[in-house]
N, C-alpha and C. Protein backbone atom coordinates (compact mmCIF):
# COMPACT_ATOMS: atom_id res chain seq x y z
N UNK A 1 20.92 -49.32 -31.08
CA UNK A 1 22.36 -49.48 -30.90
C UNK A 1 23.03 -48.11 -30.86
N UNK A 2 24.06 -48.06 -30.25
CA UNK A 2 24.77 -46.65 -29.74
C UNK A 2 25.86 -46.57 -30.51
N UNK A 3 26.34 -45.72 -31.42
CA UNK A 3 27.28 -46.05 -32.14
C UNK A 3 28.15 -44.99 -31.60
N UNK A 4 27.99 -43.94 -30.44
CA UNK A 4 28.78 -43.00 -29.82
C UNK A 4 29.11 -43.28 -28.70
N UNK A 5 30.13 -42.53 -27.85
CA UNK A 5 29.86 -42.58 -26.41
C UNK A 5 30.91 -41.50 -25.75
N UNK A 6 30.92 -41.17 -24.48
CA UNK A 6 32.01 -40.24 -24.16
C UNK A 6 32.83 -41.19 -22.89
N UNK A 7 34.29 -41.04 -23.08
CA UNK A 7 34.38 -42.10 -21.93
C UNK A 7 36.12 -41.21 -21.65
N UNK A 8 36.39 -41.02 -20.03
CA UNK A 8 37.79 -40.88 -19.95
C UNK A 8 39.13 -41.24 -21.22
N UNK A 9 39.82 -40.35 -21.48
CA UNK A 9 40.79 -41.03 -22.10
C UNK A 9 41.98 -41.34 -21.57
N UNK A 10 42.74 -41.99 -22.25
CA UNK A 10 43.75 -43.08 -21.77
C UNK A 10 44.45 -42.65 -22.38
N UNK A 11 46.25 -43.00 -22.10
CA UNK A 11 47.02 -42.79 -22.62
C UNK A 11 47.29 -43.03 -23.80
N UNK A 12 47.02 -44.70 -24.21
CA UNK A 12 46.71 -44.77 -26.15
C UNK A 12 46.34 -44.03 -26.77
N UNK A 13 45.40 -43.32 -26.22
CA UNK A 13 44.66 -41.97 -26.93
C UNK A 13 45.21 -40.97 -27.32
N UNK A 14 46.56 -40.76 -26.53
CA UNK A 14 47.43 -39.68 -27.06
C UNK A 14 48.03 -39.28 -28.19
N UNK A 15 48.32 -40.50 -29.23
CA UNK A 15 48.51 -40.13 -30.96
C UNK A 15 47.28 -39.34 -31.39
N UNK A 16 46.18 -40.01 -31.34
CA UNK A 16 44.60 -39.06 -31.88
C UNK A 16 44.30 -38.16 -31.48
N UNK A 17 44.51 -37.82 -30.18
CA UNK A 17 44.43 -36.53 -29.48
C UNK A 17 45.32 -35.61 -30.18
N UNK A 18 46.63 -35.75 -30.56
CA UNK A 18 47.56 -34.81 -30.84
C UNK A 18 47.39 -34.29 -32.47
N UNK A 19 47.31 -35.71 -32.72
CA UNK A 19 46.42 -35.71 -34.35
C UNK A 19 45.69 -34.32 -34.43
N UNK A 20 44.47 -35.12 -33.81
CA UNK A 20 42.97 -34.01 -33.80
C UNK A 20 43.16 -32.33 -34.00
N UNK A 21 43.94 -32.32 -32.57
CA UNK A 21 44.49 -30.66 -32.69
C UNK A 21 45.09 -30.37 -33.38
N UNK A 22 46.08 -31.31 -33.81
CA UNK A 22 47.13 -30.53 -34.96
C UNK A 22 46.04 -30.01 -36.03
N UNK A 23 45.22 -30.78 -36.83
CA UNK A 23 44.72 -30.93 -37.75
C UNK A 23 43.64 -29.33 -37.65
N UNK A 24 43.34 -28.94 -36.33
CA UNK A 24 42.27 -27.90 -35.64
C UNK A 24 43.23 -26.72 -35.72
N UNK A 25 44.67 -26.93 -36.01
CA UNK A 25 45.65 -25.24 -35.78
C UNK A 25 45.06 -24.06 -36.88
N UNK A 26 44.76 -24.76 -38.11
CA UNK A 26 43.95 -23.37 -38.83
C UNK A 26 43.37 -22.49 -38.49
N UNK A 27 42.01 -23.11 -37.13
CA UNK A 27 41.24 -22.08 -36.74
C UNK A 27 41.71 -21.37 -36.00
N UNK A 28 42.93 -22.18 -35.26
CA UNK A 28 43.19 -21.41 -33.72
C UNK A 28 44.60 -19.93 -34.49
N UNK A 29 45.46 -20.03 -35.48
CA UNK A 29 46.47 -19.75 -36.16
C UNK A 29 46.53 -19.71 -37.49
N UNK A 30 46.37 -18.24 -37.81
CA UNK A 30 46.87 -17.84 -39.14
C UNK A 30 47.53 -17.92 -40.25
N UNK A 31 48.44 -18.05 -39.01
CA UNK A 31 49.83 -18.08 -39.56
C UNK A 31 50.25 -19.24 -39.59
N UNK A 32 51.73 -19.45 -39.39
CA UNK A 32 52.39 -20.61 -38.65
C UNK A 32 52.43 -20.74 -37.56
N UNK A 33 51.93 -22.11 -37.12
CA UNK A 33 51.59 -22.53 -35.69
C UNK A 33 52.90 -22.51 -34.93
N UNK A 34 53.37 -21.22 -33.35
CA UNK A 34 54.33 -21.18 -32.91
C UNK A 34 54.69 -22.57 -32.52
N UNK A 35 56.01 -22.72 -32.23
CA UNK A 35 56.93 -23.79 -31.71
C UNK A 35 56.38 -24.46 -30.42
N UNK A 36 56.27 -23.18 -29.06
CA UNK A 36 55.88 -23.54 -28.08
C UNK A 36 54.31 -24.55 -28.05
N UNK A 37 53.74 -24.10 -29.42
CA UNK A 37 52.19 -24.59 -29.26
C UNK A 37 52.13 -25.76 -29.86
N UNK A 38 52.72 -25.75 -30.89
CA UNK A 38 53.28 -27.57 -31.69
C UNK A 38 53.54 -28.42 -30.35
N UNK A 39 54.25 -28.25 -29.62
CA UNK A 39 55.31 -28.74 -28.34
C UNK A 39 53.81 -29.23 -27.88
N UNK A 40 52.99 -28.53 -26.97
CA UNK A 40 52.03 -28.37 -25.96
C UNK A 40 50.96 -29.58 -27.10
N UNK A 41 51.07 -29.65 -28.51
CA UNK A 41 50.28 -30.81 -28.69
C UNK A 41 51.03 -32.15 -29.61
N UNK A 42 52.26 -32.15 -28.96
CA UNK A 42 52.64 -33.85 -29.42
C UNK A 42 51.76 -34.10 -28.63
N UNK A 43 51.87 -35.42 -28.74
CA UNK A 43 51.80 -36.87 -28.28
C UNK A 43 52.61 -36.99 -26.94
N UNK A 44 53.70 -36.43 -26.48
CA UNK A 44 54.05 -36.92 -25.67
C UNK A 44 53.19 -35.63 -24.52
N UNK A 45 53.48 -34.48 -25.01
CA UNK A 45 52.24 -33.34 -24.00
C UNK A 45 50.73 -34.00 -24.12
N UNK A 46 50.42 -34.79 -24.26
CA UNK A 46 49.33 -35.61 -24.01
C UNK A 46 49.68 -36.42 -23.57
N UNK A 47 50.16 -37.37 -23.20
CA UNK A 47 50.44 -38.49 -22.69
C UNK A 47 50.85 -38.37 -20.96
N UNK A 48 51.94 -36.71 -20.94
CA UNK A 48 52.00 -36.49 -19.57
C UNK A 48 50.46 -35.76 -19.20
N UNK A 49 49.81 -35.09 -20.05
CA UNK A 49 48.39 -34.31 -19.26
C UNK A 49 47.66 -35.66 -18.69
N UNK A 50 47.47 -36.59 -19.67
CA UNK A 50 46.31 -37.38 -19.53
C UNK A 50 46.87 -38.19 -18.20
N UNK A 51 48.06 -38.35 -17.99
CA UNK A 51 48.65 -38.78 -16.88
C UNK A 51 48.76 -38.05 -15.42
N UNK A 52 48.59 -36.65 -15.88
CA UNK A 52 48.80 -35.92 -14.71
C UNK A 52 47.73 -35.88 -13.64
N UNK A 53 47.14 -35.56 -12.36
CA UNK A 53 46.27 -34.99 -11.34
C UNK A 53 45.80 -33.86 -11.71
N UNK A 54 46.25 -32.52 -12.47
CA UNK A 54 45.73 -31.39 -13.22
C UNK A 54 44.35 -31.60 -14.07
N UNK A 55 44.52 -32.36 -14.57
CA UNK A 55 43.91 -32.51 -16.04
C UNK A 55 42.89 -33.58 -15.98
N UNK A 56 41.81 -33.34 -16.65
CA UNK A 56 40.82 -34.54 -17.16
C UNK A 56 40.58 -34.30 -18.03
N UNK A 57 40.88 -35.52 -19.34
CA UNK A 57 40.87 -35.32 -20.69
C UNK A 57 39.56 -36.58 -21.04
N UNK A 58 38.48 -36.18 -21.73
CA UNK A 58 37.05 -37.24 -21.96
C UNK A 58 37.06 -36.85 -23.78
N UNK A 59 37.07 -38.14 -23.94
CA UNK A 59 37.32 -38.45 -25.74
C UNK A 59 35.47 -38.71 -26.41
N UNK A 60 35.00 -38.27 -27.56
CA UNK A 60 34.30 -38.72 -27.47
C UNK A 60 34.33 -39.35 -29.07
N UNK A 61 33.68 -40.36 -28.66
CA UNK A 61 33.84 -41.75 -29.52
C UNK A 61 32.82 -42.09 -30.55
N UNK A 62 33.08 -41.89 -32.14
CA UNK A 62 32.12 -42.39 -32.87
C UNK A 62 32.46 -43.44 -33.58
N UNK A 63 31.85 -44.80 -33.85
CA UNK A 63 31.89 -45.69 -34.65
C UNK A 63 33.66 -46.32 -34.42
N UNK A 64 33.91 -46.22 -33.18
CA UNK A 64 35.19 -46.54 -32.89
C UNK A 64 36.23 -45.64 -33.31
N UNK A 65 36.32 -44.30 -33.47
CA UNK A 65 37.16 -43.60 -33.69
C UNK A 65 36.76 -42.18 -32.77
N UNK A 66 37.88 -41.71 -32.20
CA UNK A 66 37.40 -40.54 -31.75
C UNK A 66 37.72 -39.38 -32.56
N UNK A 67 36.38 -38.75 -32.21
CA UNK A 67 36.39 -37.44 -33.72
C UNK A 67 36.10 -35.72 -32.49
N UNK A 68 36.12 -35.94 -31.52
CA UNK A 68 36.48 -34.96 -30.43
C UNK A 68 36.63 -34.93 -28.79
N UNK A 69 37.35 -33.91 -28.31
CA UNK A 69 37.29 -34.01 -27.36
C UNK A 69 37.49 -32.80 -26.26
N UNK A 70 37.09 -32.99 -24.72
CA UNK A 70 37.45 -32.24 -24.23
C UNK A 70 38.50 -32.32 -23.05
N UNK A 71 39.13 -31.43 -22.46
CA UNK A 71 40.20 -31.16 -21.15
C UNK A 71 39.78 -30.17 -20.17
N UNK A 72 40.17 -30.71 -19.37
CA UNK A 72 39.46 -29.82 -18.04
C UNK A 72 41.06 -29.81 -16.95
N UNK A 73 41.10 -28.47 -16.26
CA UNK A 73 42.29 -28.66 -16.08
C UNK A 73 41.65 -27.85 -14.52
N UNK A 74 42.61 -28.15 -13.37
CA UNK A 74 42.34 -27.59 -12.21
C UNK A 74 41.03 -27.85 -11.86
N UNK A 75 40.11 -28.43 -12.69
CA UNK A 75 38.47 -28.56 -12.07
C UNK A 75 37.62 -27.36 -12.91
N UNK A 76 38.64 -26.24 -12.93
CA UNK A 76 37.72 -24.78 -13.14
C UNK A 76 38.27 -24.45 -14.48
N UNK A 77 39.14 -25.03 -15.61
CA UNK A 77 39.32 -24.29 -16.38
C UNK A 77 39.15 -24.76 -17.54
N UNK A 78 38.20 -24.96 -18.76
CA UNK A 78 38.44 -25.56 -19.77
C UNK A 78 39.41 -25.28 -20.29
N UNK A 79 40.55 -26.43 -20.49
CA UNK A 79 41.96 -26.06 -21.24
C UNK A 79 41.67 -26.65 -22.80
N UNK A 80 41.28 -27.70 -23.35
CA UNK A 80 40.75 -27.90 -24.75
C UNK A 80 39.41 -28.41 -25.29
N UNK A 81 39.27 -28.01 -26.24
CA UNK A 81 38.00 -28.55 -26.90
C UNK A 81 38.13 -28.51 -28.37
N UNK A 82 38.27 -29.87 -28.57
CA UNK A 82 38.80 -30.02 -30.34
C UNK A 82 37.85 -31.05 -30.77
N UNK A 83 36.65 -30.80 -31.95
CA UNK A 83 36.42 -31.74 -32.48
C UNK A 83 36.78 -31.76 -34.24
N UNK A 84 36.68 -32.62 -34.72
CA UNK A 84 36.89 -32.97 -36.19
C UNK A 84 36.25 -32.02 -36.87
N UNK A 85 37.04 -31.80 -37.75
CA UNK A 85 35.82 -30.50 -38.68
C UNK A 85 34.83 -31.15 -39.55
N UNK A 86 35.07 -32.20 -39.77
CA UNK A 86 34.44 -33.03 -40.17
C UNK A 86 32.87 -33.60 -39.58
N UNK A 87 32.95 -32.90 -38.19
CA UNK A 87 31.95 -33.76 -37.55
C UNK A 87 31.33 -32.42 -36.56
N UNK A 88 32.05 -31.11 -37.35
CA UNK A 88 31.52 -29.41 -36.47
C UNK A 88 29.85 -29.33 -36.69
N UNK A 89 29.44 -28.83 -36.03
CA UNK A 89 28.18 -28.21 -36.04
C UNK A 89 27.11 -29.84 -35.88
N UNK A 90 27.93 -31.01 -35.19
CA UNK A 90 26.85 -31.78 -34.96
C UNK A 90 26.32 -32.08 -33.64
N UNK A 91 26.77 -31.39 -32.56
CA UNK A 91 26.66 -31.64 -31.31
C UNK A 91 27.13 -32.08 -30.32
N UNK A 92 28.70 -32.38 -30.90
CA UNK A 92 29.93 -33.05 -30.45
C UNK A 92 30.37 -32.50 -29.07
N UNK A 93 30.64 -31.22 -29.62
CA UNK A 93 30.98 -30.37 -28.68
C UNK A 93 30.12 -29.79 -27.23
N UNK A 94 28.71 -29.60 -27.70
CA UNK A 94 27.99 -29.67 -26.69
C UNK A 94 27.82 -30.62 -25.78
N UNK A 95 27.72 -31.84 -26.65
CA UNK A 95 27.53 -33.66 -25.45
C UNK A 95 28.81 -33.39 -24.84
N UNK A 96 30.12 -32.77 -25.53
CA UNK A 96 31.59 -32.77 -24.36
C UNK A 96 31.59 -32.04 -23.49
N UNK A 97 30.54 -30.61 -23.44
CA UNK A 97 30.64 -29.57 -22.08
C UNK A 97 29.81 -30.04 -21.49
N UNK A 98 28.47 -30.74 -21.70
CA UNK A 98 27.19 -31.13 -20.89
C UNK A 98 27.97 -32.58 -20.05
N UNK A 99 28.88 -33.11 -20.64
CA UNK A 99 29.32 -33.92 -19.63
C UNK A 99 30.19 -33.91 -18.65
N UNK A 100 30.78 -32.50 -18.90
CA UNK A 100 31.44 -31.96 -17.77
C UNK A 100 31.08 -31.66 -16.75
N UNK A 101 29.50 -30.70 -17.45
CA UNK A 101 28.44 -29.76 -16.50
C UNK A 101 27.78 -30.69 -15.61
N UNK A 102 27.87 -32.05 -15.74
CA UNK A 102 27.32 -33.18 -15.16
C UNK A 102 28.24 -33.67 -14.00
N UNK A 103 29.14 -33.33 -14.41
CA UNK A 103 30.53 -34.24 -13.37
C UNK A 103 31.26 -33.32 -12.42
N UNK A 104 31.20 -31.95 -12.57
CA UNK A 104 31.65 -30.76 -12.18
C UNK A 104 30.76 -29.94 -12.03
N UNK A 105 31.39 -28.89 -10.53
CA UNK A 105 30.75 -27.52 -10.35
C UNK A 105 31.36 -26.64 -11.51
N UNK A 106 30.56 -25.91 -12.38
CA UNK A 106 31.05 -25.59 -13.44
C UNK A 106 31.33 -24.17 -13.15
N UNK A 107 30.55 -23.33 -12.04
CA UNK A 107 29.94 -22.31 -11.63
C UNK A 107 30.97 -20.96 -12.05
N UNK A 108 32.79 -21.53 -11.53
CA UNK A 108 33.29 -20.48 -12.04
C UNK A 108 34.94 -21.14 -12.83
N UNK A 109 33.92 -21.57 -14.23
CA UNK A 109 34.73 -22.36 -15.13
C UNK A 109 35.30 -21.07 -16.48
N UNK A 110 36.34 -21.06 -16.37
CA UNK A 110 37.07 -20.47 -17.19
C UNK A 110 37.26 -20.90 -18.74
N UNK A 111 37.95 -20.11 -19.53
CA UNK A 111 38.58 -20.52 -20.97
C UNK A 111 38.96 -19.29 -21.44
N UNK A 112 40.37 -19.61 -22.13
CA UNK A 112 40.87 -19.05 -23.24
C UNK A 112 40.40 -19.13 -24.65
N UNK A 113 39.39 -18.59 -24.94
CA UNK A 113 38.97 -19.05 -26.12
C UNK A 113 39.93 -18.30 -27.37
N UNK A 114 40.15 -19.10 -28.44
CA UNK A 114 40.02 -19.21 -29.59
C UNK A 114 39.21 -17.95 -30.32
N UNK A 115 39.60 -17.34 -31.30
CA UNK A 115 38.85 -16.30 -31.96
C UNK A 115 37.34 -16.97 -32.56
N UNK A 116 37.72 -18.28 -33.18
CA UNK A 116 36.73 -18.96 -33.89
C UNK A 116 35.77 -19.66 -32.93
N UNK A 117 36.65 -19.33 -31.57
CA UNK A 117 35.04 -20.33 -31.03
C UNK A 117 34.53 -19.71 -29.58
N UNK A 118 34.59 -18.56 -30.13
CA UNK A 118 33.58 -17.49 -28.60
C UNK A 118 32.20 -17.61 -29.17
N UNK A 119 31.79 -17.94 -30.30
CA UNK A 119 30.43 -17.94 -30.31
C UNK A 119 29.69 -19.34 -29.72
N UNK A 120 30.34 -20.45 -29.80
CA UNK A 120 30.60 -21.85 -29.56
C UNK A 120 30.27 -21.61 -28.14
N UNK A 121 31.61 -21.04 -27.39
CA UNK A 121 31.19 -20.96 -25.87
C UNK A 121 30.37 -20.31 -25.55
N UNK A 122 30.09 -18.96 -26.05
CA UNK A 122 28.71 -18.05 -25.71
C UNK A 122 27.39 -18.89 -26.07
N UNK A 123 27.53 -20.12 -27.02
CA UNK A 123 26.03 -20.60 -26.52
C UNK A 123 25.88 -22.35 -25.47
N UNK A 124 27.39 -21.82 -24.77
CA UNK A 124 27.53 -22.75 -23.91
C UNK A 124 27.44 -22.18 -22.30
N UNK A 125 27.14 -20.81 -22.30
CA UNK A 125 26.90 -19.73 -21.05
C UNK A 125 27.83 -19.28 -20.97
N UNK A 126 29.64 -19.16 -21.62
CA UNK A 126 30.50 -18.49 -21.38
C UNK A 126 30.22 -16.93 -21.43
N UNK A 127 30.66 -16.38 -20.69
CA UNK A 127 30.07 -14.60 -21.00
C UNK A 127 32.08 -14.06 -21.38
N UNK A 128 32.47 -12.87 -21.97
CA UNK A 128 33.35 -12.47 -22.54
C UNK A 128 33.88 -11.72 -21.07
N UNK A 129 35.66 -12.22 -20.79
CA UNK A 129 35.53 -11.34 -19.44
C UNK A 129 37.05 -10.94 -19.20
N UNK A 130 36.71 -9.46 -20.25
CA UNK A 130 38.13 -9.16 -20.48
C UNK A 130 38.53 -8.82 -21.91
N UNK A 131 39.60 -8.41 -21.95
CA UNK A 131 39.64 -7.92 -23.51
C UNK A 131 40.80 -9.07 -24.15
N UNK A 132 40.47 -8.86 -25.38
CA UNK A 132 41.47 -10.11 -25.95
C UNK A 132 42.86 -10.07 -25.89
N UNK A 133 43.52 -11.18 -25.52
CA UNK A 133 44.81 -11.04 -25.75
C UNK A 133 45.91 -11.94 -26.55
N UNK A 134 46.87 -11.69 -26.37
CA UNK A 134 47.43 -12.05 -26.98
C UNK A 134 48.86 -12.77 -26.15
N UNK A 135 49.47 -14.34 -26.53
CA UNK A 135 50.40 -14.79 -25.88
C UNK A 135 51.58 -15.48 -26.57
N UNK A 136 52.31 -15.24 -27.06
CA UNK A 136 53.46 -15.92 -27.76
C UNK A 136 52.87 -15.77 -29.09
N UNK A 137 51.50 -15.24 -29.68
CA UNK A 137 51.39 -15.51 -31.00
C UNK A 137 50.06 -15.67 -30.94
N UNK A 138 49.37 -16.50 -30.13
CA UNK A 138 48.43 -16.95 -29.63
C UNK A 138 47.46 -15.89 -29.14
N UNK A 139 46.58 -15.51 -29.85
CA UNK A 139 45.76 -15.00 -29.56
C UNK A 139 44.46 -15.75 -29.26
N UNK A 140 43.59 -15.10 -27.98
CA UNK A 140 42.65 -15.74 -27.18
C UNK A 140 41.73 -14.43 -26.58
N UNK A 141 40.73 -14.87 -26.13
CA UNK A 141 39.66 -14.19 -25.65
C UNK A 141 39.11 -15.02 -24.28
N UNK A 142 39.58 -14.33 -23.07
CA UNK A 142 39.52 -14.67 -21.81
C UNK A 142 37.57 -15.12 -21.48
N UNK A 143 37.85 -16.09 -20.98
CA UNK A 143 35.82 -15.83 -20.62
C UNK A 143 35.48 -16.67 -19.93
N UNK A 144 34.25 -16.39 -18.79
CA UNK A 144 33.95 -17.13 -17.48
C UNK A 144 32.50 -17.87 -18.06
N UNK A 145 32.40 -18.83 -17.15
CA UNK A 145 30.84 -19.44 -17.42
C UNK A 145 29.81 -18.52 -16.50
N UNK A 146 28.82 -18.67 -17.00
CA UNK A 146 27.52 -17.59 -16.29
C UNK A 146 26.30 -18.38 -16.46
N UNK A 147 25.86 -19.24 -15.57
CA UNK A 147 24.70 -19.67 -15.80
C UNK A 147 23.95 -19.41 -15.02
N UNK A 148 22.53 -19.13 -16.60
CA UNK A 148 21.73 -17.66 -15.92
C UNK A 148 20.91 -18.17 -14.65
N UNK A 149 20.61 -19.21 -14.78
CA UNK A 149 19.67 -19.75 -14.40
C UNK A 149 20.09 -20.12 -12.45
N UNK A 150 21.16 -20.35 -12.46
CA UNK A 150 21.62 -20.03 -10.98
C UNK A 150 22.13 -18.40 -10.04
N UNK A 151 22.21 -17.78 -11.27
CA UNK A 151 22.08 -16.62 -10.98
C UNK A 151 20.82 -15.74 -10.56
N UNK A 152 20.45 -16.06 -9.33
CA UNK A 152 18.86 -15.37 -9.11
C UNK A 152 19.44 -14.67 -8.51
N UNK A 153 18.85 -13.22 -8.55
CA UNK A 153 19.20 -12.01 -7.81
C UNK A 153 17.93 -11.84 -7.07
C-alpha cells in the first residue's frame, strides 16, 4: 500500500501551501520576515499562482496530508520548494525535483536559492552561477542546473 504520492495541486491546497512556507521563513529569514514576502505567501498568492499559466505547483502527499512541495514557474525556473521540517532529510524533496526532471526539459532550470538550501540543490545538479544577492531583505544565491551527464564535450 502507498501511503505517499505526488499529484498537481489545486486550489484547496492553498491554506497548506501558505501554511507550509510560512512555517519554512526561519530558514529562508533571520530576521523578520519582510512584508512583501508574507504577501507572496498568503493563501490568496497561492490561490492566484496555482491558478495562473506561469506556474506549476505539485504537492506531495503523505498519509493524506501534504508535508511538501514544489513550483515551477515559466517551465525553466524553480520558484519554490518547501517541505515540513518535520519530514527534511527524507527524500521529499528529491521525489519533488525528480518529478519535475520527468515532466520537463530541465536543461536550463534556474533558482534563487535560499542560503540553507544550496547544498540541497547542489546535490540536485544545481551549479552556483553568480554571486549572492540580495533583494528587499531577501537574500538568495542565483544557480543553474548542470547535468553532467548530458554535458559530453
Amino acid at each position: 500500500m502507498i501511503n505517499h504520492c505526488i499529484k498537481e495541486a489545486q486550489t484547496l491546497d492553498a491554506l497548506r501551501l501558505s501554511q507550509l512556507a510560512h512555517e519554512l521563513t526561519p530558514y529562508i529569514f533571520e530576521e523578520e520576515v519582510p512584508t512583501w514576502f508574507e504577501e507572496e505567501l498568503s493563501k490568496e498568492s497561492f490561490e492566484k499562482r496555482i491558478l495562473s499559466m506561469e506556474y506549476e505547483h505539485f504537492i506531495y502527499v503523505q498519509e493524506n496530508e501534504i508535508v511538501g512541495f514544489i513550483a515551477i514557474k515559466d517551465k525553466n525556473r524553480l520558484f519554490h520548494l518547501f517541505v515540513d521540517s518535520k519530514y527534511h532529510k527524507k527524500g521529499i524533496a528529491k521525489a519533488l525535483w525528480d518529478n519535475i526532471k520527468e515532466q520537463y526539459d530541465v536543461s536550463n532550470m534556474s533558482v534563487n536559492s535560499s542560503r540553507y538550501a544550496i547544498k540541497i540543490y547542489e546535490s540536485f545538479g544545481f551549479k552556483i552561477n553568480g554571486e549572492q544577492s540580495e533583494y528587499l531583505g531577501l537574500t538568495y544565491q542565483p544557480m543553474v542546473y548542470s547535468d553532467e551527464k548530458t554535458n559530453i564535450v
